[in-house]
Protein backbone atom coordinates (compact mmCIF):
# COMPACT_ATOMS: atom_id res chain seq x y z
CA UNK A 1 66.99 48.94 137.96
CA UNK A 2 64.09 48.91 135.44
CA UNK A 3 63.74 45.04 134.03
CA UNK A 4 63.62 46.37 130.27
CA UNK A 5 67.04 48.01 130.81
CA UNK A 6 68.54 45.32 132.51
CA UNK A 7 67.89 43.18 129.83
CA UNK A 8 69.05 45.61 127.35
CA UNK A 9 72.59 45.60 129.53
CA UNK A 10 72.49 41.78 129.86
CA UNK A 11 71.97 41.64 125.86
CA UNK A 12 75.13 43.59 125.27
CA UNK A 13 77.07 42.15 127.97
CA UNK A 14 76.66 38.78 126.17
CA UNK A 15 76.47 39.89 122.57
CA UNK A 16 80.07 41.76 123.08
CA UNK A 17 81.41 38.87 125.07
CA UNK A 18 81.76 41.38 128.29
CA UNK A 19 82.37 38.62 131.01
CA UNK A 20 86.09 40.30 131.71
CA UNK A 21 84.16 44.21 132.04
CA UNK A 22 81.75 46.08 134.54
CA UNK A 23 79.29 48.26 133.93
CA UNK A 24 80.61 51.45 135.24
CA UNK A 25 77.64 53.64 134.22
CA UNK A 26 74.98 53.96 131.87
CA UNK A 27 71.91 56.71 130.96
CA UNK A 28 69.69 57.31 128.31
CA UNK A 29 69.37 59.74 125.73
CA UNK A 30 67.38 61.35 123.08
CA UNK A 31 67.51 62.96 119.75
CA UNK A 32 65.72 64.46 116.99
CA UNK A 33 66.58 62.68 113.13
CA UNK A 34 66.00 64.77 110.02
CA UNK A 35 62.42 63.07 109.54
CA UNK A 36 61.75 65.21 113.33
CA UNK A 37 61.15 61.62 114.54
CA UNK A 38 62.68 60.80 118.19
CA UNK A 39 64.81 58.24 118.88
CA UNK A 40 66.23 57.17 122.37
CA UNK A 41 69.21 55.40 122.77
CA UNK A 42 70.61 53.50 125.63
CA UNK A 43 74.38 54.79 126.33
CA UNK A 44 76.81 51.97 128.89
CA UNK A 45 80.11 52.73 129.85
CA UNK A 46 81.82 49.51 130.58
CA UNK A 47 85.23 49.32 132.24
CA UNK A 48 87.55 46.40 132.60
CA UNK A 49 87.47 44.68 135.38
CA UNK A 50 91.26 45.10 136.61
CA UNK A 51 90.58 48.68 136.17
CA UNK A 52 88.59 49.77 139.08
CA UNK A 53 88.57 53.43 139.41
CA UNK A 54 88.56 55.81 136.80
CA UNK A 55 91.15 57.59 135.81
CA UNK A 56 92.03 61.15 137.68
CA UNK A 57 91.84 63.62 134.78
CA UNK A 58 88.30 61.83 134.22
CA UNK A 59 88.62 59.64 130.84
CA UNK A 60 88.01 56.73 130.89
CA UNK A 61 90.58 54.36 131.10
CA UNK A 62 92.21 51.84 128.15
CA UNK A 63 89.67 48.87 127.00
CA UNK A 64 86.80 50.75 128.06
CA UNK A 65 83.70 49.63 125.90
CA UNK A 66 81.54 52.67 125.17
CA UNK A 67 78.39 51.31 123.44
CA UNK A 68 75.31 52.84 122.18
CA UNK A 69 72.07 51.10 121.85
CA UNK A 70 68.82 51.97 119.69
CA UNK A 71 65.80 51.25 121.72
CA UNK A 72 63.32 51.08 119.48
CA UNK A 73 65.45 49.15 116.36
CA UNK A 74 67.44 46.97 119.16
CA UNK A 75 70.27 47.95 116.88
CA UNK A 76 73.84 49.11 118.15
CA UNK A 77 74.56 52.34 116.73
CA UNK A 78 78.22 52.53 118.05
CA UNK A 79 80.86 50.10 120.24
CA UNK A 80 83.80 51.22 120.83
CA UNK A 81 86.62 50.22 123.04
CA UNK A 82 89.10 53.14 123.83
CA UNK A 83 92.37 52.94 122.46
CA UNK A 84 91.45 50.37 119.94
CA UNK A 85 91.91 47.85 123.32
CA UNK A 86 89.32 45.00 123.60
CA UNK A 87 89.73 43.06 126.75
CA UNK A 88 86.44 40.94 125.43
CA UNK A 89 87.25 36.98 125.63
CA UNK A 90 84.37 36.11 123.30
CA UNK A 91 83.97 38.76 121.91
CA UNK A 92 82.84 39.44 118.31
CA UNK A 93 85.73 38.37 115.83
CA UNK A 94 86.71 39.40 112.52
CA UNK A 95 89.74 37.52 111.90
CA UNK A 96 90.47 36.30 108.82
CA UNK A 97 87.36 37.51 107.13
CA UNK A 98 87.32 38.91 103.77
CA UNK A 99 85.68 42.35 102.69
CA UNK A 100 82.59 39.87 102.06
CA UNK A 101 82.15 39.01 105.18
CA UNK A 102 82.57 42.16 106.34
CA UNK A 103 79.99 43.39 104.23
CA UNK A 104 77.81 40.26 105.50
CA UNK A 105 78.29 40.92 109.22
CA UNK A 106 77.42 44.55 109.09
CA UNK A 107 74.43 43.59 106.80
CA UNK A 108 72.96 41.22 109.62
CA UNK A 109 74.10 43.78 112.08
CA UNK A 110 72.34 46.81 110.61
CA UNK A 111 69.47 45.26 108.81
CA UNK A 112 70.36 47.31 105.55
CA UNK A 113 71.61 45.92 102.27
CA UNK A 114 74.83 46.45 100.79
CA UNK A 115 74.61 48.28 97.32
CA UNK A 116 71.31 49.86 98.17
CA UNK A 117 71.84 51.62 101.15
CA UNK A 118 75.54 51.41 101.95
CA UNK A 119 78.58 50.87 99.99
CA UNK A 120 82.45 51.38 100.78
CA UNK A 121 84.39 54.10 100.86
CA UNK A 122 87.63 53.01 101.82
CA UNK A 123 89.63 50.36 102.86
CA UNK A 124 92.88 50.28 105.48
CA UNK A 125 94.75 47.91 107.32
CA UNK A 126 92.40 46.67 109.55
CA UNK A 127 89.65 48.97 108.97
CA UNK A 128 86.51 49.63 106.54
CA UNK A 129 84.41 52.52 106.10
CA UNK A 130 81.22 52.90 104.69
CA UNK A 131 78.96 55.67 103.53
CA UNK A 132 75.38 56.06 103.16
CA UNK A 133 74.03 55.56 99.16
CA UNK A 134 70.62 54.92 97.69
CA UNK A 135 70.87 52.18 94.75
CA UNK A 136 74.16 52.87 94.53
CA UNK A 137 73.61 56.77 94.46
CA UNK A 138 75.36 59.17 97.72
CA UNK A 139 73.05 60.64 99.95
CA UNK A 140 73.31 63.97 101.44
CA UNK A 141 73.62 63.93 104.51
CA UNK A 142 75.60 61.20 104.37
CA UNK A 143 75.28 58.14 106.50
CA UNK A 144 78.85 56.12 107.31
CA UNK A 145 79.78 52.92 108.96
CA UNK A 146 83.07 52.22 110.22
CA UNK A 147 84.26 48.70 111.47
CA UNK A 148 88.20 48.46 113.43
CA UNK A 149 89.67 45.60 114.37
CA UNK A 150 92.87 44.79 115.83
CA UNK A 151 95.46 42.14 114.92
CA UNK A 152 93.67 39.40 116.59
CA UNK A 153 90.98 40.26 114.79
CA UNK A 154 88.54 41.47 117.81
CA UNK A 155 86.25 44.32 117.16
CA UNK A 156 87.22 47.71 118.60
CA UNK A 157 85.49 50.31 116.76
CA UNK A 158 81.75 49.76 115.12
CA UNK A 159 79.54 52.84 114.72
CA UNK A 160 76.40 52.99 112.17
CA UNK A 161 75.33 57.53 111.96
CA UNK A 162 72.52 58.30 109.69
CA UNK A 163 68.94 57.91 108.69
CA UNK A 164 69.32 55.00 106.15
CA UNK A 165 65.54 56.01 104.38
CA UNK A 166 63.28 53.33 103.72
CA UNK A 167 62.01 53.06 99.99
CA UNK A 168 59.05 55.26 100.43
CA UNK A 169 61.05 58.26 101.37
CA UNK A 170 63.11 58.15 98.31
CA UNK A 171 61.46 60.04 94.84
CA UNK A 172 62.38 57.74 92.55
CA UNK A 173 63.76 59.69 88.76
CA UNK A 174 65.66 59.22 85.96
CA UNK A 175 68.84 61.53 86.44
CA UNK A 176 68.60 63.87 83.63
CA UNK A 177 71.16 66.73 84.21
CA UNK A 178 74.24 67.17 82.69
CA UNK A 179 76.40 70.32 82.82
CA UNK A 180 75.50 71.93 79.78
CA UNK A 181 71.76 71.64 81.05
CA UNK A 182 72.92 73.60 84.43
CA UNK A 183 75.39 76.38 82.84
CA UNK A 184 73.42 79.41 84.11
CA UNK A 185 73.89 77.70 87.73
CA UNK A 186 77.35 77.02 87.54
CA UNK A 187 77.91 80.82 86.66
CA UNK A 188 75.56 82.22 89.55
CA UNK A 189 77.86 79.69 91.84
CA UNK A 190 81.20 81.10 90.73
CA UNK A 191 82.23 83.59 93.98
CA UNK A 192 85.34 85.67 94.40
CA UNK A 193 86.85 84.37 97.52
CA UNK A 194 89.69 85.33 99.59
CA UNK A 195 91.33 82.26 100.83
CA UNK A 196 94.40 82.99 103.59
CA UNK A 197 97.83 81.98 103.46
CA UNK A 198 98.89 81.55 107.12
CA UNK A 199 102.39 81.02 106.17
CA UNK A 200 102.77 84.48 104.37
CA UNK A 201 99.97 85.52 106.49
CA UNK A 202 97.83 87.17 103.60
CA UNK A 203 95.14 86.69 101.70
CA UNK A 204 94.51 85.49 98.42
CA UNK A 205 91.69 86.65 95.86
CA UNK A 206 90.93 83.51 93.98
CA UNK A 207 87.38 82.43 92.26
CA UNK A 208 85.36 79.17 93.19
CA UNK A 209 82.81 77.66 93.09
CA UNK A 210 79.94 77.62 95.88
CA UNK A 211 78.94 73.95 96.30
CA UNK A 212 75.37 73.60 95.51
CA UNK A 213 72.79 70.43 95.02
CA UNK A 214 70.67 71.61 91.74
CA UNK A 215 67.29 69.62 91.33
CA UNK A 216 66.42 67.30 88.24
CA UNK A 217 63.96 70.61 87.18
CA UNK A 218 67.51 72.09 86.22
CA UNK A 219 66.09 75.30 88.16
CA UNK A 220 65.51 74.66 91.40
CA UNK A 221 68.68 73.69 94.19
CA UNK A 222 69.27 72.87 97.60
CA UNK A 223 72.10 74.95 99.63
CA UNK A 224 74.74 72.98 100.51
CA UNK A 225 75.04 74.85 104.05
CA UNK A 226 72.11 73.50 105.34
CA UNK A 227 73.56 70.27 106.15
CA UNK A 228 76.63 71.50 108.30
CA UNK A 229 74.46 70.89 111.09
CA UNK A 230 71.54 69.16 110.05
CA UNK A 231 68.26 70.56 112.20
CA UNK A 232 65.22 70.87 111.45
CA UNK A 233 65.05 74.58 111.30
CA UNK A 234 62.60 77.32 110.32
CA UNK A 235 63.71 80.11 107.84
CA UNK A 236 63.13 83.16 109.39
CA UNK A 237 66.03 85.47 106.70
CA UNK A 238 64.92 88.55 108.66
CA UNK A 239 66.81 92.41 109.67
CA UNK A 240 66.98 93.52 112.82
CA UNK A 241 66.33 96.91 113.34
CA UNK A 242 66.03 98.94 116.73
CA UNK A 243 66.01 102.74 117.72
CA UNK A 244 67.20 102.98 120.91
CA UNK A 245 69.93 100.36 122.47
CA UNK A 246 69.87 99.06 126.39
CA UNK A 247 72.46 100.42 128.76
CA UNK A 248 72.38 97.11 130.92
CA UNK A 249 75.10 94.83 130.23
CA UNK A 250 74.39 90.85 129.39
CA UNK A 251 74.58 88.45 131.89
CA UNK A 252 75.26 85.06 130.52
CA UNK A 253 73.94 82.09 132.56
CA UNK A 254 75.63 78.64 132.27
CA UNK A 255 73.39 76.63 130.24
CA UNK A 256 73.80 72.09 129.95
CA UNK A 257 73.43 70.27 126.83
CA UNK A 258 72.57 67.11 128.42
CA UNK A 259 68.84 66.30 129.08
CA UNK A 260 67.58 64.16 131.91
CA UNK A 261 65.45 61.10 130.09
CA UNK A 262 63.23 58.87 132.31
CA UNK A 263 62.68 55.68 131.62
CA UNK A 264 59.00 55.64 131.15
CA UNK A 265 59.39 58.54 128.25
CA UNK A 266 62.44 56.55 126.77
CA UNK A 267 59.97 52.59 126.19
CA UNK A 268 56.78 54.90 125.49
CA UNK A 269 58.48 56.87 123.09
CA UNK A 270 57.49 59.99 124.07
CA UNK A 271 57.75 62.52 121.37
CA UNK A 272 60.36 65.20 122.21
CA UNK A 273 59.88 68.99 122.70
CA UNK A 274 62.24 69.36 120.02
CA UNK A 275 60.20 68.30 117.48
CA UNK A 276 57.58 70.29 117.60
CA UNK A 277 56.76 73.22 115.87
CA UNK A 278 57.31 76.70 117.21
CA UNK A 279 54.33 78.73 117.55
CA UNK A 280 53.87 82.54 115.99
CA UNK A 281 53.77 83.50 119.51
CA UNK A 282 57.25 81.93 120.41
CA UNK A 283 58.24 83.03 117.18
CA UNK A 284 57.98 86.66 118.39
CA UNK A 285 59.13 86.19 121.44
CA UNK A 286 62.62 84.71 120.24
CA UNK A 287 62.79 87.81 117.64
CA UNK A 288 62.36 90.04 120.31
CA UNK A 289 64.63 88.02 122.66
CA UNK A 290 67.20 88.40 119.93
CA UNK A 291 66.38 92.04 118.93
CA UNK A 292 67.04 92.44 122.87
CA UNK A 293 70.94 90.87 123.38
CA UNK A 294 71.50 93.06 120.17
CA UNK A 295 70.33 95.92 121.82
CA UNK A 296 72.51 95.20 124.88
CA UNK A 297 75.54 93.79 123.17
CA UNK A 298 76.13 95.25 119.86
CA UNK A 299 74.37 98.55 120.17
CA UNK A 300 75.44 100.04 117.55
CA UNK A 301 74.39 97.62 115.01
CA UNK A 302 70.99 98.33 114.18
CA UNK A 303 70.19 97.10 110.13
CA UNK A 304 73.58 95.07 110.42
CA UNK A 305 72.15 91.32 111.14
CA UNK A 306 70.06 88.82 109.53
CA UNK A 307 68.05 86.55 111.75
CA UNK A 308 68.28 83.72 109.50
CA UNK A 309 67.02 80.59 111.30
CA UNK A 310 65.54 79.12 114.44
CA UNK A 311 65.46 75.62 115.52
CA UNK A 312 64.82 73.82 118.89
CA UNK A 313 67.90 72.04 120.33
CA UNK A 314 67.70 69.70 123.92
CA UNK A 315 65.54 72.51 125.76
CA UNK A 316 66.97 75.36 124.24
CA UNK A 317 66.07 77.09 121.02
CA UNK A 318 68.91 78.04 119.00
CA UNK A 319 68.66 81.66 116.87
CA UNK A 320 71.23 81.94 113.47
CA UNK A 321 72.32 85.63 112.79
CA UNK A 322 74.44 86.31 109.78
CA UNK A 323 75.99 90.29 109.16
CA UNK A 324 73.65 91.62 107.06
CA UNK A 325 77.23 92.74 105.19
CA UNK A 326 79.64 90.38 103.74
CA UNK A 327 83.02 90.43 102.67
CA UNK A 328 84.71 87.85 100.30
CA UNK A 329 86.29 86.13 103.17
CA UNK A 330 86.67 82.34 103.29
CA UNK A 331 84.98 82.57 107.12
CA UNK A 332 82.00 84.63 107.46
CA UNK A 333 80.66 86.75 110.34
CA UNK A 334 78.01 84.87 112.48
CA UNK A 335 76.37 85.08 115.52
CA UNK A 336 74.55 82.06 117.25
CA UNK A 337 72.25 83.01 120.31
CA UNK A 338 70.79 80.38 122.77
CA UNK A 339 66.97 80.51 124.00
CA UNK A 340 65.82 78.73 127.29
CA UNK A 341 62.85 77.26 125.45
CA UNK A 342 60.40 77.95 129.07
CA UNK A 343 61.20 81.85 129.39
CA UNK A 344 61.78 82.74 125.53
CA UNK A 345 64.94 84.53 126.93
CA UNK A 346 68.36 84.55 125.63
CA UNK A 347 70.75 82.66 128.28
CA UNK A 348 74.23 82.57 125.68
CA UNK A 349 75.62 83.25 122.78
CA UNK A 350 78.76 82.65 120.31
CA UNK A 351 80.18 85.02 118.35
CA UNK A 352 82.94 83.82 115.66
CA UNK A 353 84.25 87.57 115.59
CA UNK A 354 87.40 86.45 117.70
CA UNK A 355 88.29 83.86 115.14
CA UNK A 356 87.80 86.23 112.18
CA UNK A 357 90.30 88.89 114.02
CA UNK A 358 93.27 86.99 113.05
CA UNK A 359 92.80 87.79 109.73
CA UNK A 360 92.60 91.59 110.20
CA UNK A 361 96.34 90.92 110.59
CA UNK A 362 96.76 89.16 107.42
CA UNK A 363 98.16 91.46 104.02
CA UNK A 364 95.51 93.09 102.02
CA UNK A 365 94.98 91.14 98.91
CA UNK A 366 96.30 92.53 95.70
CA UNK A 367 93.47 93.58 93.56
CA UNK A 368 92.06 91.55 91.50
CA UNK A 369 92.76 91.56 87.25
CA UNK A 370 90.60 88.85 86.20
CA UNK A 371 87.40 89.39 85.76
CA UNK A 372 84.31 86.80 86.25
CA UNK A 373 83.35 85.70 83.03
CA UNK A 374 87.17 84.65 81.79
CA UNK A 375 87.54 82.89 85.11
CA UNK A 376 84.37 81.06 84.48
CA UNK A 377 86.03 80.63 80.96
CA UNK A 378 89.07 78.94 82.46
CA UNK A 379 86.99 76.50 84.70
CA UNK A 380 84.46 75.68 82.54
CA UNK A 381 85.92 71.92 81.75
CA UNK A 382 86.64 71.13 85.44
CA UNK A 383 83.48 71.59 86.79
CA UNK A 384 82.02 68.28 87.99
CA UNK A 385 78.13 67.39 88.33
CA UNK A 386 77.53 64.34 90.17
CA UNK A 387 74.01 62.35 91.03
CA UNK A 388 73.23 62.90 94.32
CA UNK A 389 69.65 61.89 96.64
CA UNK A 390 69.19 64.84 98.78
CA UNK A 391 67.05 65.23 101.75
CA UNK A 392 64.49 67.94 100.59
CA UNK A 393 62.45 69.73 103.85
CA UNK A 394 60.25 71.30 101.84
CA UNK A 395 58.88 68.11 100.05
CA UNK A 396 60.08 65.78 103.23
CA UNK A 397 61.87 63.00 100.48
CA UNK A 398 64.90 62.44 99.00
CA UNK A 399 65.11 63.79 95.89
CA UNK A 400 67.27 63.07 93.00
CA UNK A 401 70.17 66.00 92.19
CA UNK A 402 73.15 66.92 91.19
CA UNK A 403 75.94 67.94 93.29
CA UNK A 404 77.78 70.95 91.40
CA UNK A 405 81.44 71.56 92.69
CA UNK A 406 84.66 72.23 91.11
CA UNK A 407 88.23 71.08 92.63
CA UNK A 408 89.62 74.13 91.11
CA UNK A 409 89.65 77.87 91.44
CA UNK A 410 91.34 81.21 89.55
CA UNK A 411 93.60 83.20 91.32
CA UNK A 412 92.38 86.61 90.57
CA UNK A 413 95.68 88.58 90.40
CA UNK A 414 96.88 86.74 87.07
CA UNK A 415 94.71 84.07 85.86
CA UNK A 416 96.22 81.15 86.95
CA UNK A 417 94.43 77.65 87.28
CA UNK A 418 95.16 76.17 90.80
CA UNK A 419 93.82 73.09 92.54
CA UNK A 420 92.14 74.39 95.92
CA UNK A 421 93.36 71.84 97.87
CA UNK A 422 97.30 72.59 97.08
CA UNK A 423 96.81 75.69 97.88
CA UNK A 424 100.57 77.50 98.95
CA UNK A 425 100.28 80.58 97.00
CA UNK A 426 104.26 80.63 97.00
């Protein structure tokens, strides 16, 4: 074994007080942040030591210590023994500590600063979460911190996920927007929408609002949807359009998420391929790649999709397609197709059409009375604009915003003011 990983694995052992466990495996791994910076991260898989197989069905078994280790930082980003069972005899201990020293130990165990870059979010029996702020401020994406521990008061669950900026990547501004200031947004953001009702199994016309982030310029915003699954990804917003389809069916090869990391590339720090740039040449070649499985799979479809983004993803490159045609549907119709990254040829793809079908069997929703502008009318007070720092990819900083959103909705067929998250529709 490599001497820099071996005292990486003697580090933990001690630091978690592993003298009862064994280290059943362990491998390395990388990833690309938001910032497209690389960071590798030493995962261990310690098992008890009166457990000495694994279990049949291949999880691992009770007391297990999965841990996660930043190589670069020397920071943990995650420890977690399954089934909230520490067999650790000196282990860390949080007995009898108050939220203080809570906050203290995950200060000195992070390296960030309570009230400036984390703050809590909740607290339960035996548990307290964190999420990601900036001066107090939330972030989007959001960073959290979670720290369990049982009744004896070992640790069982620690895990840090997020980018945690550093001062210079923050733009600093006085917040400035208010909701009268951002009117003309809130009405552009008000959608018809029609939410189901599995229980009556039909749907529901009802008005809400689109979540948006709307800079401090009172003009400007940031899509919410862009940090489902946050990639650094290139806008492509493009129709496909062919003449003539291709007879020969798709054959879809297995494709593995999991990269093979060498040590050397892991302690050098080796950039990876997924954060670099695609060229206009692979460019093409993916839009033709996609244009092809198109061609081949949906035939008919020529003018119907929207190549909307491309991003690299552990050796593959992943293509977004939206319908070019939407309906007012909660779910939308999307197609994700997977590149091998070395031929520029598609290997996979998704399609969220079978998940969409079970609402073909849902009751037509009654037709709508209310128009726009008196729903807008009826939400007007309940819309809520909070401060936000949002990662901008444009300008590469967070920037100061406000989050626009509204708890509420209209339902369409007679007016009536409903919370969204109570929805029945009795």
């Amino acid at each position: 074994m490599d001497r820099r990983i071996q005292e990486l694995i003697d580090f933990t052992k001690k630091k978690f007080g592993l003298e009862n466990y064994y280290l059943e495996r362990h491998s390395l791994s990388r990833n690309v942040n938001i910032f497209n910076e690389t960071d590798y991260t030493l995962c261990m898989e310690w098992f008890p030591n009166h457990v000495p197989l694994q279990e049949d069905d291949g999880s691992n078994p009770e007391g297990t210590a999965s841990i996660e280790l930043n190589l670069k930082s020397r920071k943990f980003e995650s420890a977690i023994f399954v089934m909230g069972k520490s067999y650790a005899e000196d282990g860390i201990m949080l007995a009898n500590l108050n939220t203080e020293d809570i906050i203290k130990w995950v200060e000195d165990e992070t390296g960030l600063t309570y009230g400036k870059q984390f703050q809590i979010h909740k607290e339960e029996q035996g548990e307290v979460h964190f999420k990601e702020c900036i001066d107090g401020v939330p972030v989007s994406p959001s960073g959290y911190i979670e720290v369990k521990f049982d009744q004896e008061g070992k640790l069982t669950f620690f895990a840090v996920h997020g980018q945690f900026p550093s001062k210079e990547m923050v733009k600093k501004e006085t917040y400035t927007l208010s909701l009268e200031k951002v009117e003309h947004v809130a009405k552009e953001q008000l959608r018809l929408i029609e939410y189901p009702s599995y229980e009556q199994k039909k749907l529901f016309p009802v008005f809400a609002v689109e979540e948006i982030y709307v800079m401090n310029d009172q003009m400007s915003t940031i899509p919410f949807e862009i940090f489902v699954d946050v990639k650094s990804y290139l806008q492509i917003d493009k129709t496909i359009y062919w003449n003539e389809p291709i007879k020969q069916s798709f054959d879809r090869k297995e494709y593995s998420w999991i990269e093979d990391v060498s040590v050397e590339q892991a302690f050098s720090s080796e950039p990876s391929p997924d954060s670099f740039p695609l060229s206009k040449v692979e460019q093409e070649k993916c839009m033709m790649a996609v244009k092809n499985l198109l061609r081949q799979e949906y035939p008919k479809d020529s003018g119907n999709w929207i190549l909307k983004t491309l991003h690299r993803d552990r050796g593959y490159i992943h293509a977004i397609l939206r319908a070019n045609k939407q309906d007012n549907r909660v779910f939308q119709r999307k197609l994700m197709m997977i590149i091998d990254a070395k031929d520029l040829q598609v290997v996979n793809y998704m399609d969220n059409k079978p998940m969409l079908e079970v609402f073909d069997q849902f009751q037509a929703p009654e037709k709508g009375t209310v128009k726009k502008e008196e729903a807008f009318e009826k939400m007007k007070e309940l819309f809520e604009l909070k401060p936000y720092y949002v990662y901008d990819f444009e300008q590469k900083q967070y920037v100061l915003c406000g989050k626009l959103d509204c708890d509420y909705g209209v339902k369409a067929s007679n007016g009536e003011v409903i919370a969204l998250d109570d929805i029945s529709f009795e």
